[in-house]
Protein backbone atom coordinates (compact mmCIF):
# COMPACT_ATOMS: atom_id res chain seq x y z
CA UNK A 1 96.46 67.76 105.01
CA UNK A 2 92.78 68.81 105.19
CA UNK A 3 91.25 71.68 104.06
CA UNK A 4 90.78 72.66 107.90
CA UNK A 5 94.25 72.39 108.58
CA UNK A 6 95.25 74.56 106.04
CA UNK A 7 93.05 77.53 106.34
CA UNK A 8 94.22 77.31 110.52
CA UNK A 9 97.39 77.50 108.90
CA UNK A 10 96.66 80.53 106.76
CA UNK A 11 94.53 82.33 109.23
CA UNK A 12 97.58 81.91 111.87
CA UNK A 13 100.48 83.19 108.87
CA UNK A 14 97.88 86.07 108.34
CA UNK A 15 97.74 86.99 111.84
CA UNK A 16 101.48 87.04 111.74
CA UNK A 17 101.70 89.77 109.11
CA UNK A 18 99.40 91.40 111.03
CA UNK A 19 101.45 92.05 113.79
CA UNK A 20 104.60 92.64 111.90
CA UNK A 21 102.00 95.44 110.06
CA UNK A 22 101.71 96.57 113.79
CA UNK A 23 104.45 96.78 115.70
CA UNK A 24 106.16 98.63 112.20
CA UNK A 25 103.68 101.09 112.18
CA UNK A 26 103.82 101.39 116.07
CA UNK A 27 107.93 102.28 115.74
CA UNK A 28 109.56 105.47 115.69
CA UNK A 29 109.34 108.84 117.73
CA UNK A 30 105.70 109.19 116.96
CA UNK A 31 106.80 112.81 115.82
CA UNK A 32 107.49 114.44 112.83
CA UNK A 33 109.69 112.61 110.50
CA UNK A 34 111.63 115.67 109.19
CA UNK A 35 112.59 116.78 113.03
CA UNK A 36 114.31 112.55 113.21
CA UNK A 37 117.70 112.44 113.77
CA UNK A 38 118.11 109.30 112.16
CA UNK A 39 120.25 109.40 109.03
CA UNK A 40 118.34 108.84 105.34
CA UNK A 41 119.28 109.17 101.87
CA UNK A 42 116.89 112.34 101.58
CA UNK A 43 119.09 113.82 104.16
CA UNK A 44 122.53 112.90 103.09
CA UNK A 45 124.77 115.38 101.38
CA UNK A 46 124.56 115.03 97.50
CA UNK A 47 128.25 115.20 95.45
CA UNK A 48 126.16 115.77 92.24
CA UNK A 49 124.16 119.62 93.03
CA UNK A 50 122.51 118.48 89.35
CA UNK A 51 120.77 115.86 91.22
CA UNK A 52 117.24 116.43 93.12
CA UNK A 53 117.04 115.04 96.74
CA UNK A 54 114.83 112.80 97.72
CA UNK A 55 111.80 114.17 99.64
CA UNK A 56 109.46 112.52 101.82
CA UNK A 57 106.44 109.82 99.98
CA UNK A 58 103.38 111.08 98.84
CA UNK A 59 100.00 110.76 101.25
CA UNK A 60 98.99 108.07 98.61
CA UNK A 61 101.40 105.56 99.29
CA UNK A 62 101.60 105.90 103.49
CA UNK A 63 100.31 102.67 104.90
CA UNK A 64 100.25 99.13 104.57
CA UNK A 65 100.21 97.06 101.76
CA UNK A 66 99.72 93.93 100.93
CA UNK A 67 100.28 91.41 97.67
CA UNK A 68 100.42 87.70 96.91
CA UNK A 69 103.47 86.46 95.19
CA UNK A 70 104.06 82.44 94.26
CA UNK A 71 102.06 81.36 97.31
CA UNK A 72 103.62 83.96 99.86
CA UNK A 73 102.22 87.63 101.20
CA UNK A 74 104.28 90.18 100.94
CA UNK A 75 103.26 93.30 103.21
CA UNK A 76 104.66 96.53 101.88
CA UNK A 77 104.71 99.20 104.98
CA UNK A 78 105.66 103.05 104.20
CA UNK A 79 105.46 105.52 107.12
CA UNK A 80 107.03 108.85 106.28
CA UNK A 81 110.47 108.54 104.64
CA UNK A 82 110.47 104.99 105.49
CA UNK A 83 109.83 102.20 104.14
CA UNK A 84 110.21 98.12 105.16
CA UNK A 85 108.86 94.53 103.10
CA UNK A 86 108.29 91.67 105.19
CA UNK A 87 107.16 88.40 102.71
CA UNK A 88 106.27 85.27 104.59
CA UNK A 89 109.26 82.64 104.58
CA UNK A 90 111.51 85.54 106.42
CA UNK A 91 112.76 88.11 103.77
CA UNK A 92 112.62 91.48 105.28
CA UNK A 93 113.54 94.49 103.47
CA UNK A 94 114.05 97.92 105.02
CA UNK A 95 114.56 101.42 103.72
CA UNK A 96 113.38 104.77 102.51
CA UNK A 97 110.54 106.02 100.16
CA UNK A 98 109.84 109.11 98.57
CA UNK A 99 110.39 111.55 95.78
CA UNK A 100 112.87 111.11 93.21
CA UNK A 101 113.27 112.94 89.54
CA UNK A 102 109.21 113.51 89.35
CA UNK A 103 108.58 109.83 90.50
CA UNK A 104 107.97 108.13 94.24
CA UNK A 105 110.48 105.36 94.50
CA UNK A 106 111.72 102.96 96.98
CA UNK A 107 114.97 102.10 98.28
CA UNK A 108 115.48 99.01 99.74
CA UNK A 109 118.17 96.57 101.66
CA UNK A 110 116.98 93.27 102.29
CA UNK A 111 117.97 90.35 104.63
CA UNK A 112 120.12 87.54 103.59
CA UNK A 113 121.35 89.84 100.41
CA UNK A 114 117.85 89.46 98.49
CA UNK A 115 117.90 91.79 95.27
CA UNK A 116 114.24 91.08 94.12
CA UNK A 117 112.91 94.29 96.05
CA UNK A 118 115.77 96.65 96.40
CA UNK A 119 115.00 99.44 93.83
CA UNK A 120 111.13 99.76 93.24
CA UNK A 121 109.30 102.88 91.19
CA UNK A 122 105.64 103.26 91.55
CA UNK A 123 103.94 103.25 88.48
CA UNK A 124 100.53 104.00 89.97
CA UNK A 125 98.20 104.53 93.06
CA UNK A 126 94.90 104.76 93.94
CA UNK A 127 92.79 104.43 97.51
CA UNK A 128 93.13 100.90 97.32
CA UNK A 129 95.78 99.52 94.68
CA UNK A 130 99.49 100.63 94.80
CA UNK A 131 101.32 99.21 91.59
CA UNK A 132 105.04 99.15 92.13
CA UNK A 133 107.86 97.93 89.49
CA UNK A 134 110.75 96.52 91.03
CA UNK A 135 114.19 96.77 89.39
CA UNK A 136 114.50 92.61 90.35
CA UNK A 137 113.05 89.51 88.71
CA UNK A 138 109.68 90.28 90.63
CA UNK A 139 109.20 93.42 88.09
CA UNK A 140 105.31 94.73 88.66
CA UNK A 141 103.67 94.06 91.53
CA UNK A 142 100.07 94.59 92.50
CA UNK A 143 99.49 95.71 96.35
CA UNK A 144 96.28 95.93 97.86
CA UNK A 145 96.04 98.38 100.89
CA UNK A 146 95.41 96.94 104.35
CA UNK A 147 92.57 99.41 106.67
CA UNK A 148 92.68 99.11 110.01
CA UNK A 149 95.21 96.48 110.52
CA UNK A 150 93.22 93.76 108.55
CA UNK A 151 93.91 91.77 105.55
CA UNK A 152 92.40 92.72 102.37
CA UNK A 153 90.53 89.92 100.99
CA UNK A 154 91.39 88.05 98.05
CA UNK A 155 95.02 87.25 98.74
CA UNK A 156 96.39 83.56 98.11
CA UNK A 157 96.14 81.17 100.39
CA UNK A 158 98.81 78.67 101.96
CA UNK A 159 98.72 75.56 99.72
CA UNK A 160 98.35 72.48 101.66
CA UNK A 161 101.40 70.17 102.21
């Protein structure tokens, strides 16, 4: 395969994530997420009064986000209490984010039973970097906020077949 071929074939994967970016930020009511009716852990009744609910995700980690891993972008989307992965080859994790015992965390159900992204604590944020440790074998991982509904540069590309 040429070179030509394969960056058509990464600018066409890119503009895939895009979209999924797009149409997940473009769901829900459009209103405010405490006044959903949809059910979330941070509004399910707790058995355990000792234990803090979870509370909505700080204004530093709303957005998109995206990171490399082993030749595959994995976008990272939080809007409110939600929260969804979508990694190229079809894994697609969906859940909440927010606050948890002093720390923003994520909690995740992913397609096909994946366990790599299910439980994720975020070790730090900053206008541009979002570094996340996952209780899975993918452990840290780097993010790289997406403006605008564009890529951020320096992500992987496809390797040619």
């Amino acid at each position: 395969m040429t070179s030509a071929t394969a960056r058509v074939r990464s600018a066409a994967l890119a503009a895939g994530v895009v979209g999924a970016l797009a149409l997940t930020a473009c769901g829900g009511s459009g209103g405010d997420d405490a006044s959903s009716s949809a059910p979330s852990a941070s509004t399910a009744p707790s058995g355990n009064a000792a234990s803090p609910p979870v509370t909505g995700a700080s204004a530093g980690i709303q957005g998109s986000w995206i990171a490399g891993a082993g030749g595959k972008i994995v976008a990272l989307v939080v809007s409110g209490k939600q929260a969804g992965i979508f990694q190229t080859g079809g894994t697609m994790c969906n859940g909440t984010a927010g606050a948890e015992n002093g720390a923003q965390v994520f909690h995740l159900n992913c397609s096909g039973g994946a366990k790599d992204r299910t439980t994720g604590r975020v070790d730090s944020v900053d206008g541009t970097t979002l570094k996340v440790t996952w209780s899975g074998k993918v452990g840290q991982e780097t993010y790289t906020k997406a403006e605008g509904g564009k890529l951020p540069s320096g992500l992987p590309t496809v390797p040619a077949r």
